[in-house]
C-alpha atoms as a PDB file:
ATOM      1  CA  UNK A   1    -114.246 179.936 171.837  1.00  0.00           C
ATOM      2  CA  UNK A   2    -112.949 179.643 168.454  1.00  0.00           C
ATOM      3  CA  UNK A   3    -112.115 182.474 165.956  1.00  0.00           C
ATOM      4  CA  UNK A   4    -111.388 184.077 162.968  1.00  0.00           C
ATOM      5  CA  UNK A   5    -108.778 186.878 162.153  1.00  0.00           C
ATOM      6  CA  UNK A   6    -107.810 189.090 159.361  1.00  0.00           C
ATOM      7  CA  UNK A   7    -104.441 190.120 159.544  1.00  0.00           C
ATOM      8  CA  UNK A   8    -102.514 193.599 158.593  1.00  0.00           C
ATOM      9  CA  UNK A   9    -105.582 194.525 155.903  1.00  0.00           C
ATOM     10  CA  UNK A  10    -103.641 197.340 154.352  1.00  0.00           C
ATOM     11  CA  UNK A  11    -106.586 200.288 153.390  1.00  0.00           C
ATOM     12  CA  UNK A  12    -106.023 203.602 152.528  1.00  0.00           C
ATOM     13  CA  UNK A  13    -108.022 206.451 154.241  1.00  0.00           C
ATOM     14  CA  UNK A  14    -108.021 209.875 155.791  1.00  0.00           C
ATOM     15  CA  UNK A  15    -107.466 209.398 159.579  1.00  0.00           C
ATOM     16  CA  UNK A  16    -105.066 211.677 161.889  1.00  0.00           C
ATOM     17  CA  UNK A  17    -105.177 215.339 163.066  1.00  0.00           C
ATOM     18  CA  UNK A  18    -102.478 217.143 161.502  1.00  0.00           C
ATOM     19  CA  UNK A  19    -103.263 218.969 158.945  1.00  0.00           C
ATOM     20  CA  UNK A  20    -100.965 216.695 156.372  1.00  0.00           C
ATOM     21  CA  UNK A  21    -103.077 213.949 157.204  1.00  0.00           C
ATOM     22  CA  UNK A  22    -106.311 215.141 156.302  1.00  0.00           C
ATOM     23  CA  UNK A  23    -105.273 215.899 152.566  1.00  0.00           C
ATOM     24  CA  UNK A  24    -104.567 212.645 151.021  1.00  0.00           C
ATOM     25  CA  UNK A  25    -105.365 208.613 152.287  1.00  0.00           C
ATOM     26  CA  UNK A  26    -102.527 207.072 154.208  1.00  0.00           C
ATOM     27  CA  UNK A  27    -101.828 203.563 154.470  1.00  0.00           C
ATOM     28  CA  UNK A  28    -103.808 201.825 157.349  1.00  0.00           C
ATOM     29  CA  UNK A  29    -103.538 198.203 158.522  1.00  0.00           C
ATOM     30  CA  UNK A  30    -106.135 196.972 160.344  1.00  0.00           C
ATOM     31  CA  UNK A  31    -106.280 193.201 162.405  1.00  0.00           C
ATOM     32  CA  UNK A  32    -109.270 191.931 163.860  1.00  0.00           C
ATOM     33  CA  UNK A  33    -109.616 188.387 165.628  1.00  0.00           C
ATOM     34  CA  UNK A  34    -113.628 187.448 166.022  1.00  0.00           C
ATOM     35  CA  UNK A  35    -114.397 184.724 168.884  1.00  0.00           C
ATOM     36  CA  UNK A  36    -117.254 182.811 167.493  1.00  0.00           C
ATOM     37  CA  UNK A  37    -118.002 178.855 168.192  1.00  0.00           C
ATOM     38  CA  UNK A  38    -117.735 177.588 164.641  1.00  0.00           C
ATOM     39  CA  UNK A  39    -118.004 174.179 165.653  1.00  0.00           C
ATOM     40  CA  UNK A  40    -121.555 173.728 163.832  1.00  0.00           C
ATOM     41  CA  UNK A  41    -119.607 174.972 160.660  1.00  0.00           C
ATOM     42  CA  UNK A  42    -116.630 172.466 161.082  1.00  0.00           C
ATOM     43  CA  UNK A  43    -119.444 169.236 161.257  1.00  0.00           C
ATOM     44  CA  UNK A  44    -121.304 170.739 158.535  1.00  0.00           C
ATOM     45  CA  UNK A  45    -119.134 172.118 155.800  1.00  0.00           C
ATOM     46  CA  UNK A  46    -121.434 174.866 155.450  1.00  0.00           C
ATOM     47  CA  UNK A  47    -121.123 178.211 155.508  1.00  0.00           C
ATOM     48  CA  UNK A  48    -124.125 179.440 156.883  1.00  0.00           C
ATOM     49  CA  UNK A  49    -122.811 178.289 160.470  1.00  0.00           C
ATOM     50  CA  UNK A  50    -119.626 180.252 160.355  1.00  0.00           C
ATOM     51  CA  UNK A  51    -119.445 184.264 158.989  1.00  0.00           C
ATOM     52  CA  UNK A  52    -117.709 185.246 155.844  1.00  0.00           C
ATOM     53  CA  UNK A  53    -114.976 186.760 156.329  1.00  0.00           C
ATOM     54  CA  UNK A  54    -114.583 187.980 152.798  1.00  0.00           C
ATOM     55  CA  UNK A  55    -117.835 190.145 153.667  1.00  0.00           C
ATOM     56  CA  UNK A  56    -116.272 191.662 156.641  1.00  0.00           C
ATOM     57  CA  UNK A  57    -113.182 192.713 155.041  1.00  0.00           C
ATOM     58  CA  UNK A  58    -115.573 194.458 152.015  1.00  0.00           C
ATOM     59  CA  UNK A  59    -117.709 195.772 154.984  1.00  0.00           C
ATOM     60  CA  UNK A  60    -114.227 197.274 156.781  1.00  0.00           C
ATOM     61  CA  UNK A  61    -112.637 198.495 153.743  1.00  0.00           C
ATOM     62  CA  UNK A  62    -115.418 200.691 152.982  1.00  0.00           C
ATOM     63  CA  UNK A  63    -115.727 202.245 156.026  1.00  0.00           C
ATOM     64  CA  UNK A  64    -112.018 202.534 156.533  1.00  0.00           C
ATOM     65  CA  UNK A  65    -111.740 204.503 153.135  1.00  0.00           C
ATOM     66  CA  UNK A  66    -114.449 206.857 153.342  1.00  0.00           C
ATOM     67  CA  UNK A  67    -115.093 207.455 157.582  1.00  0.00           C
ATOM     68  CA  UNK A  68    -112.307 209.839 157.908  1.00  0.00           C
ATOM     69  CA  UNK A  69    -111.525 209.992 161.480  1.00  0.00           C
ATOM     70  CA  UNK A  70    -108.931 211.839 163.312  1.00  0.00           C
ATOM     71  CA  UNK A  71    -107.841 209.091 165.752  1.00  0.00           C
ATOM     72  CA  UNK A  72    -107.193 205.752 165.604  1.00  0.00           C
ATOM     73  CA  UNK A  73    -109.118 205.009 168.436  1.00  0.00           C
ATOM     74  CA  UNK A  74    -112.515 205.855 166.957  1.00  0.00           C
ATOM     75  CA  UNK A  75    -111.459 203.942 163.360  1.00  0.00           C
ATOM     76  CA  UNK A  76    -111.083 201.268 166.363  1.00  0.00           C
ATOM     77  CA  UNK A  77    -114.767 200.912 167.975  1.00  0.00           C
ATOM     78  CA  UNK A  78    -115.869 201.286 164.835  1.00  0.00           C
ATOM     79  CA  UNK A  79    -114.350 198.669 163.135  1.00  0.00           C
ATOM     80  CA  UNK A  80    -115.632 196.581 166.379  1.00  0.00           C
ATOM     81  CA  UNK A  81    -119.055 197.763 166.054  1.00  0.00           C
ATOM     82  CA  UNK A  82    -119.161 196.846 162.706  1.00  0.00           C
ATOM     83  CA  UNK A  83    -117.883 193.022 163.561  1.00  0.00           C
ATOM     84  CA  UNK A  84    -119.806 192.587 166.926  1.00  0.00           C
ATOM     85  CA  UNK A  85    -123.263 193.155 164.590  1.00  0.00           C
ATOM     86  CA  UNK A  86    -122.617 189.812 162.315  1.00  0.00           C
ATOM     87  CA  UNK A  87    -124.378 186.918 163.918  1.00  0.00           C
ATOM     88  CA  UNK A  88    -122.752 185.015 166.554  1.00  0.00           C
ATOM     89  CA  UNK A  89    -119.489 187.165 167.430  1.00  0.00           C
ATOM     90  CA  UNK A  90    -119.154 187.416 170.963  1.00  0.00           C
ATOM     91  CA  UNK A  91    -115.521 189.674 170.958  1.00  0.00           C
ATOM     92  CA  UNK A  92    -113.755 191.682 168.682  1.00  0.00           C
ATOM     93  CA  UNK A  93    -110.254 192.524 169.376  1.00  0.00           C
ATOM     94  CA  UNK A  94    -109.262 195.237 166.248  1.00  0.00           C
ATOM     95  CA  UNK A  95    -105.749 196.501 165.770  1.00  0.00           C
ATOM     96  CA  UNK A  96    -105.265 199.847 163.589  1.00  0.00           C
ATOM     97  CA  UNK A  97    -101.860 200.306 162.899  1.00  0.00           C
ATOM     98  CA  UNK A  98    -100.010 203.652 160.929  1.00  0.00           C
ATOM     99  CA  UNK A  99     -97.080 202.980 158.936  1.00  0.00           C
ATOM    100  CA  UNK A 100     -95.780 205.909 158.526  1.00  0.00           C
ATOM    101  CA  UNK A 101     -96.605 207.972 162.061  1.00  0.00           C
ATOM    102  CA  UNK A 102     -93.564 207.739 163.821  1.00  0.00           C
ATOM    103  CA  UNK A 103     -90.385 207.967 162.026  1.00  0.00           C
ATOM    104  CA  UNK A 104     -88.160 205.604 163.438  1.00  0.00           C
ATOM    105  CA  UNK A 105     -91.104 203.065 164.150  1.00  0.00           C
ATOM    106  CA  UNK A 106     -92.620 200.153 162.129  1.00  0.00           C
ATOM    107  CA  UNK A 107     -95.562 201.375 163.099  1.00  0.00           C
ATOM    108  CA  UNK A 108     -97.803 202.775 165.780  1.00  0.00           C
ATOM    109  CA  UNK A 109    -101.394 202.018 166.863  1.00  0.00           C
ATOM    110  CA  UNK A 110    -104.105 201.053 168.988  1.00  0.00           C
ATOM    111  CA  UNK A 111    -105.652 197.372 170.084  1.00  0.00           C
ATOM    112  CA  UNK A 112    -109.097 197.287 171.739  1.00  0.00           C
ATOM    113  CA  UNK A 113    -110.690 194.467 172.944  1.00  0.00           C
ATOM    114  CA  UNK A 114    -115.131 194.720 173.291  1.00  0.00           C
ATOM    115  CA  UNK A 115    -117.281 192.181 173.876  1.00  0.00           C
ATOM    116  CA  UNK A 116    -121.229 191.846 173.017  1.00  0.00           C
ATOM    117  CA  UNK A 117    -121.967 191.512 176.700  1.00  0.00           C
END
């Protein structure tokens, strides 16, 4: 299966349950790799036989910046819901990463994997 991925899309939205967190946006970054057989949009050139991905990041940005959730988890399957319902993904795998939520870490986060099946 081939894919597609967006890496580290930095958004900024309300997610986390401390009380800090639910005052102003924080810095998100979210990855997502799609499995989809583009090999109809390879022969073809076109498009129409592969998704843009310039969509999906306008589709996830929105809904990153004005869901506010408290975990990361459920910024997660949504993010995945979102990409399983464009036309011939067959996984999602998202990754929602927080800067700043552990102080001596990068970053901390989640990685789920769901399938359309």
């Amino acid at each position: 299966m081939d894919k597609i991925f967006i890496k580290r899309l930095l958004v900024r939205g309300i997610i986390g349950i401390n009380p800090d967190e639910r005052d102003k946006p924080q810095d998100i970054l979210i990855s997502i790799e799609l499995s989809i057989d583009l090999h109809e949009a390879g022969q073809t050139d076109d498009i129409a036989h592969s998704i843009n991905y310039r969509t999906i990041v306008k589709h996830v940005m929105a809904h990153a910046e004005t869901i506010a959730k408290y975990t990361v988890e459920a910024l997660a399957e949504d993010i995945a819901r979102i990409c399983l319902d464009y036309n011939g993904v067959q996984k999602a795998i998202v990754r929602i990463e927080k800067p700043t939520a552990a102080r001596f870490a990068e970053s901390v986060g989640v990685e789920i994997e769901r399938s359309r099946a």
